[in-house]
Protein backbone atom coordinates (compact mmCIF):
# COMPACT_ATOMS: atom_id res chain seq x y z
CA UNK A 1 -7.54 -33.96 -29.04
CA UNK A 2 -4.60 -33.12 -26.60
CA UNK A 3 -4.95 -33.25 -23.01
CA UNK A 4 -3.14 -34.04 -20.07
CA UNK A 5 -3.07 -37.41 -17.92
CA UNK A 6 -2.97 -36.14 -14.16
CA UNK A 7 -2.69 -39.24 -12.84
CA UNK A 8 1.01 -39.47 -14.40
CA UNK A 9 1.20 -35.55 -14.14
CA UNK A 10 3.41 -33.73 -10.83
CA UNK A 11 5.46 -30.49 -10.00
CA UNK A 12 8.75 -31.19 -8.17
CA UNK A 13 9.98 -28.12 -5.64
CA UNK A 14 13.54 -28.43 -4.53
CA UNK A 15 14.95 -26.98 -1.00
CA UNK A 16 18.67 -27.40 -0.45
CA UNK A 17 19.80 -25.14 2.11
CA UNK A 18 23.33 -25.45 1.29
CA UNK A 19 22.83 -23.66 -2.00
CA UNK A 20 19.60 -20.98 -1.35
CA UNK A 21 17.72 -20.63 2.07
CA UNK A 22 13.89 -20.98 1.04
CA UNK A 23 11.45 -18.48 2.12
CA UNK A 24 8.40 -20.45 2.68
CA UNK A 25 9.35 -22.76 5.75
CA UNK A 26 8.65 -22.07 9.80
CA UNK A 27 10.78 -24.87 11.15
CA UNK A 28 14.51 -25.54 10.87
CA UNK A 29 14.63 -28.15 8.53
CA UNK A 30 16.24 -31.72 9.45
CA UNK A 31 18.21 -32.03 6.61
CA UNK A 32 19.87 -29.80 3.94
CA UNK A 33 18.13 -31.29 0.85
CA UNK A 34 14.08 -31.97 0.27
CA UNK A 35 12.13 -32.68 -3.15
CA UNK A 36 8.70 -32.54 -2.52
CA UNK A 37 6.61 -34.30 -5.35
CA UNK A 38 2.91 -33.40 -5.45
CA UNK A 39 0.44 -34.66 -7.97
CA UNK A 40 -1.39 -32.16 -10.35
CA UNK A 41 -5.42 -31.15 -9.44
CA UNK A 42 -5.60 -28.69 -11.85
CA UNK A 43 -3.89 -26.51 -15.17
CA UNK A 44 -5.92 -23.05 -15.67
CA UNK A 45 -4.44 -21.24 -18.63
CA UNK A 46 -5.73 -17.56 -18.94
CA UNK A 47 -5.22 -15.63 -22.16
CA UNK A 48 -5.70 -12.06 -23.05
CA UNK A 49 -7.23 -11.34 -26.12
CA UNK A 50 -5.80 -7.91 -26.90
CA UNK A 51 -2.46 -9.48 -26.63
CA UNK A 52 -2.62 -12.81 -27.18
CA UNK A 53 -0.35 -13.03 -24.15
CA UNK A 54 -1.41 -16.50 -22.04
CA UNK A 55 -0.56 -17.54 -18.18
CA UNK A 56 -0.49 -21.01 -17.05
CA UNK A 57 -0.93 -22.07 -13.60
CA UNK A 58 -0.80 -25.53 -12.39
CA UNK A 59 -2.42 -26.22 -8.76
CA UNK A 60 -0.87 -28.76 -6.41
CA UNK A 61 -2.70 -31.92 -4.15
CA UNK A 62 -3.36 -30.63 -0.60
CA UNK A 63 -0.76 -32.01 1.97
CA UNK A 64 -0.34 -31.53 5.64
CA UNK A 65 2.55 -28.73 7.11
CA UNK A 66 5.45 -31.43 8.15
CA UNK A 67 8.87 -32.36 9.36
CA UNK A 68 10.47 -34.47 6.78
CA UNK A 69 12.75 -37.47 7.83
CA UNK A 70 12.44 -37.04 11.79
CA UNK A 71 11.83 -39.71 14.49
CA UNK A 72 8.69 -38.34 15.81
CA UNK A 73 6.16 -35.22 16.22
CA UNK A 74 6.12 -34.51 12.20
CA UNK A 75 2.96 -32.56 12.16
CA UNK A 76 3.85 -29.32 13.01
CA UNK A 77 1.42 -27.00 15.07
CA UNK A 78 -0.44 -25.23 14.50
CA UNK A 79 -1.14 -27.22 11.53
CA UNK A 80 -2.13 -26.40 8.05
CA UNK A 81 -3.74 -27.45 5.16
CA UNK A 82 -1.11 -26.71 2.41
CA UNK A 83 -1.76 -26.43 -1.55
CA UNK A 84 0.30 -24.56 -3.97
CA UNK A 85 -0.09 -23.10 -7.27
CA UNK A 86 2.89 -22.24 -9.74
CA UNK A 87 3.43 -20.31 -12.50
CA UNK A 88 6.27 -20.27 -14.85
CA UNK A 89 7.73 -18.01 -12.36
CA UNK A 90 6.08 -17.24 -9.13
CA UNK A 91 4.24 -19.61 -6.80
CA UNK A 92 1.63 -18.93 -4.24
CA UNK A 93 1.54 -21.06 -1.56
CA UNK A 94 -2.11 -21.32 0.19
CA UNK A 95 -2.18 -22.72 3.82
CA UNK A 96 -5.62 -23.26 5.97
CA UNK A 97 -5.05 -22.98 9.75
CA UNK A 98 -8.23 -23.11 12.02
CA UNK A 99 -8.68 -18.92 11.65
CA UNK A 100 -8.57 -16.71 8.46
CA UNK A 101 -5.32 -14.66 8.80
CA UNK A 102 -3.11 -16.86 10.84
CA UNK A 103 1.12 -16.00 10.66
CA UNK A 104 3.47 -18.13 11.17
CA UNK A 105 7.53 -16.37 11.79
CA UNK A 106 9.67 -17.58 9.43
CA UNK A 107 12.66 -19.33 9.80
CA UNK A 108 15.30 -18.54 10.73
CA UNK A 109 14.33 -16.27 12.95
CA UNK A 110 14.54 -12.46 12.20
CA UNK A 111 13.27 -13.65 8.30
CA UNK A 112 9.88 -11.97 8.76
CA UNK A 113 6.46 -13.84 8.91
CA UNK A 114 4.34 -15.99 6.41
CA UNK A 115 0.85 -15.07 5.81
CA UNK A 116 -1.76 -17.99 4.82
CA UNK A 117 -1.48 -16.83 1.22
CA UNK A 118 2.33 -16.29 0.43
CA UNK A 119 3.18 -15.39 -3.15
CA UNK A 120 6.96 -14.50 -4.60
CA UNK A 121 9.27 -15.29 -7.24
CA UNK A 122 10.17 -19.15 -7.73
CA UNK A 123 13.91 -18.30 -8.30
CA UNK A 124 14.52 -16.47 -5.07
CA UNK A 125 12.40 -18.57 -2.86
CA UNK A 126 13.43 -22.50 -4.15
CA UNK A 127 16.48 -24.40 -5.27
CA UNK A 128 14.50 -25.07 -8.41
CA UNK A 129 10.92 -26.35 -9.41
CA UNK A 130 10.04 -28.88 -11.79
CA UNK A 131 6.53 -29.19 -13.76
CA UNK A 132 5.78 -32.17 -15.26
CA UNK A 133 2.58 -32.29 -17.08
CA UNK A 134 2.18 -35.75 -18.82
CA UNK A 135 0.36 -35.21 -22.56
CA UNK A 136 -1.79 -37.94 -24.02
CA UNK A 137 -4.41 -38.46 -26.57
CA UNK A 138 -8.38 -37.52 -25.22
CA UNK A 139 -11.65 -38.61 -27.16
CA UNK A 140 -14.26 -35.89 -26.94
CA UNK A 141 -17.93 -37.67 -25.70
CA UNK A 142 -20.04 -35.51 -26.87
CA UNK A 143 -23.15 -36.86 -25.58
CA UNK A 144 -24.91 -37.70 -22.12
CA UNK A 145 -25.11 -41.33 -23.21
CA UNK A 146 -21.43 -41.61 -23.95
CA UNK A 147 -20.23 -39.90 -20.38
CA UNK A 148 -22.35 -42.07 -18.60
CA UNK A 149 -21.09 -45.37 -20.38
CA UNK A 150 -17.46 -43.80 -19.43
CA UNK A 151 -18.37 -43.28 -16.06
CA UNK A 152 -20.42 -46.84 -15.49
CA UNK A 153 -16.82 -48.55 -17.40
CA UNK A 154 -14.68 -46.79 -15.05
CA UNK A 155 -12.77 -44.75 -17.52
CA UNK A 156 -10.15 -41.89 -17.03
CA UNK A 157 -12.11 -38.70 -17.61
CA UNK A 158 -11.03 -35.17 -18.16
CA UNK A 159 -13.16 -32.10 -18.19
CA UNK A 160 -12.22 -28.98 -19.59
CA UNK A 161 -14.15 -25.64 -19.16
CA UNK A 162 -13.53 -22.12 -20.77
CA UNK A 163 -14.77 -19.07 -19.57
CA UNK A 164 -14.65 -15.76 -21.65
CA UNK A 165 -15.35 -12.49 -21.05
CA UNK A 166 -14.43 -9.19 -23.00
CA UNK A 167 -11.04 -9.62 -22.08
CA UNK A 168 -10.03 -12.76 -21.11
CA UNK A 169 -10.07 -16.37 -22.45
CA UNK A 170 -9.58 -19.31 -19.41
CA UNK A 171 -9.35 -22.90 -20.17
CA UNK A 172 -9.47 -24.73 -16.54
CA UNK A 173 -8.73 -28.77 -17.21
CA UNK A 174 -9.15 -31.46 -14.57
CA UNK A 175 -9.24 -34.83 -13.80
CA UNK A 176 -12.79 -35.98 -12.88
CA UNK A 177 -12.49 -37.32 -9.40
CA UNK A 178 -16.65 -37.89 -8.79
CA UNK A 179 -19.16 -37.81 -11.22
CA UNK A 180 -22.81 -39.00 -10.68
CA UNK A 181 -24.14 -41.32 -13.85
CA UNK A 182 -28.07 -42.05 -14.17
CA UNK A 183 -28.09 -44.55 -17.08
CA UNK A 184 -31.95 -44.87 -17.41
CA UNK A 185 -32.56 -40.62 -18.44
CA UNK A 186 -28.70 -40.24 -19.39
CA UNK A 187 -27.91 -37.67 -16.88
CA UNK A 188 -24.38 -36.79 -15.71
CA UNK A 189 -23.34 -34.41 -13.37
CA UNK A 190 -19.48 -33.66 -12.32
CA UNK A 191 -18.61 -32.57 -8.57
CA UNK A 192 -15.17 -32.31 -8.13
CA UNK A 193 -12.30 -30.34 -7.10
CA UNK A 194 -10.41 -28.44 -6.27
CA UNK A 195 -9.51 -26.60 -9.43
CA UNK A 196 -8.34 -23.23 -10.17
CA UNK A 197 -10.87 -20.21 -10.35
CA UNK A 198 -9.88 -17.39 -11.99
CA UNK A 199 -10.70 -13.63 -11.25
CA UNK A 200 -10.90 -12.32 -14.76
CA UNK A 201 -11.87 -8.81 -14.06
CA UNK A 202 -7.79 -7.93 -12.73
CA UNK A 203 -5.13 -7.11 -14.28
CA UNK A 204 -2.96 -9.55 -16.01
CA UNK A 205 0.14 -9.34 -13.04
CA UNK A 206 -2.83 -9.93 -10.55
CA UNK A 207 -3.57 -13.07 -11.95
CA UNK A 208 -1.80 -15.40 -9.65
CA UNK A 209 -2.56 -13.92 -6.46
CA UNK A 210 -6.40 -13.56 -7.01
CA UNK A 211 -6.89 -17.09 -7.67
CA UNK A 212 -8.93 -18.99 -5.48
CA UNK A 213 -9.69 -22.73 -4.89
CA UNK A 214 -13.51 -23.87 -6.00
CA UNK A 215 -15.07 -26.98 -6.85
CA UNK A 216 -16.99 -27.59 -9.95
CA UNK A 217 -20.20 -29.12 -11.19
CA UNK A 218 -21.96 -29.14 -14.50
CA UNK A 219 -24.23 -31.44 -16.45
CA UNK A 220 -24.40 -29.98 -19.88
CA UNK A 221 -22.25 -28.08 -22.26
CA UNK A 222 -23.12 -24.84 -21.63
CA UNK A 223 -23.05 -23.73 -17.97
CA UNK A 224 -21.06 -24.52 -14.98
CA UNK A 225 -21.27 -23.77 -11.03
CA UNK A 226 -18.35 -23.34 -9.29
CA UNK A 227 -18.77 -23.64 -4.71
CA UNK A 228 -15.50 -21.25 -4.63
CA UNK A 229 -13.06 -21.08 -0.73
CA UNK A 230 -13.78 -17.57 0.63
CA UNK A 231 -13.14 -15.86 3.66
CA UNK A 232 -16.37 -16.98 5.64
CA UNK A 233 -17.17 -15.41 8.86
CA UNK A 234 -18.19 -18.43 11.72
CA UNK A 235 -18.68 -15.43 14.91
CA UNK A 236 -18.10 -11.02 14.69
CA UNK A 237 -14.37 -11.87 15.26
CA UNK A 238 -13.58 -15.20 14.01
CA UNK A 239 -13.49 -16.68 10.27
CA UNK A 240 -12.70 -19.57 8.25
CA UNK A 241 -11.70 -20.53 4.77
CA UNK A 242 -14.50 -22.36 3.85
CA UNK A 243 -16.67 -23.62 0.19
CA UNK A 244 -19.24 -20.61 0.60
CA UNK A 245 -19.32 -19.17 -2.50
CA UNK A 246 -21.48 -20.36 -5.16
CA UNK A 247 -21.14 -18.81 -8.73
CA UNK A 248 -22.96 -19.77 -12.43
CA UNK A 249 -20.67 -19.01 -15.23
CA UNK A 250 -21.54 -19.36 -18.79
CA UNK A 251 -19.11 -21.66 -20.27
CA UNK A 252 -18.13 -24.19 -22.86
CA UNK A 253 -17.46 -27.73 -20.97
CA UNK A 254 -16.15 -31.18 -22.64
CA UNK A 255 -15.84 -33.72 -20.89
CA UNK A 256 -12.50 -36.40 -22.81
CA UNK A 257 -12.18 -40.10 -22.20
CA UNK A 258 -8.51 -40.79 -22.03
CA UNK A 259 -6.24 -44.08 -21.80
């Protein structure tokens, strides 16, 4: 079976101000030119029946806000948490400050103001971006007995869940970054993240923007529950992105030894 090897899989975003002035940074750059590499956490493909018509979306490692190439204070402040998610066309670029709803002004000055979740169209915000997902050859384990050898050999897993509903068909697929083994009952159990979770009750051009960041567990085929980032109140006036959210889903899981 085909899968993906995200240890060997990364997206590529290009910023050369000499040729397209991005719209996603707050700082005057130090330099003209910038390819930021970041490895893969996640693919989430979601497919509408009635159409056949499928999205991909691939979902970046977390990183820190920065000044690239400078002699000193690179963490820029207020400072964010930074993860972005491509499509074949549009990007949305989520960034954690300390409160829900936090702007930063663009740059340069008079651009307007980024919001913490800034979506747009990837041709008229980068120089280009680049998504390389590496394919390889996965071996279903189809039993407790197997994952937990896997896990206790320190193999390369994979996990891929779909979710279905009247509409929609979603296949999220994800390195397994911690997994708990129990080799005397066989039990598994998968708690990892962050991967992509879909909103399957919008419309297909609301895809993109309703995603949300969640981490996963399950530790059979047939169910998984997803701790999903939501706007989480701390006080009356002050909230947090925060892992609040916990949602069951029906689902078909596998988990694929690969390498």
């Amino acid at each position: 079976m085909n899968t993906f090897d995200f240890h060997r899989s990364f997206f590529t975003f290009r910023i050369d101000t000499l040729v397209k002035q991005p719209l996603t940074v707050t700082h005057k750059p130090p330099f003209s030119l910038n390819n930021a590499r970041i490895p893969i956490e996640c693919r989430c493909v979601v497919t509408e029946k009635a159409t056949d018509q499928s999205q991909a979306f691939v979902l970046g490692a977390s990183c820190k806000t920065e000044r690239v190439g400078v002699e000193g204070d690179i963490w820029l402040e207020p400072n964010a948490d930074f993860c972005p998610i491509f499509s074949d066309d549009r990007y949305l670029s989520l960034k954690t400050y300390s409160q829900v709803g936090t702007t930063m002004e663009l740059f340069p000055p008079g651009s307007g103001s980024q919001s913490d979740r800034q979506t747009g169209l990837i041709d008229e915000t980068y120089d280009s971006v680049k998504i390389d997902m590496t394919e390889c050859e996965g071996t279903p384990l189809d039993s407790a007995q197997e994952i937990v050898e896997a896990v206790l050999a320190n193999q390369n897993l994979v996990a891929r869940t779909e979710l279905e509903n009247d509409r929609y068909r979603a296949l999220i697929e994800h390195p397994v970054k911690t997994i708990n083994a129990n080799e005397r009952d066989w039990i598994y159990q998968t708690d990892t993240g962050p991967v992509l979770f879909p909103d399957l009750s919008v419309e297909p051009d609301a895809m993109l923007t309703s995603l949300e960041l969640a981490y996963s567990a399950f530790n059979c085929p047939d169910w998984i529950e997803f701790i999903v980032r939501r706007v989480t109140p701390t006080t009356s006036d002050v909230s947090v992105y925060h892992y609040s959210d916990a949602v069951r889903c029906d689902s078909r899981n596998q988990m694929l030894r690969i390498g």
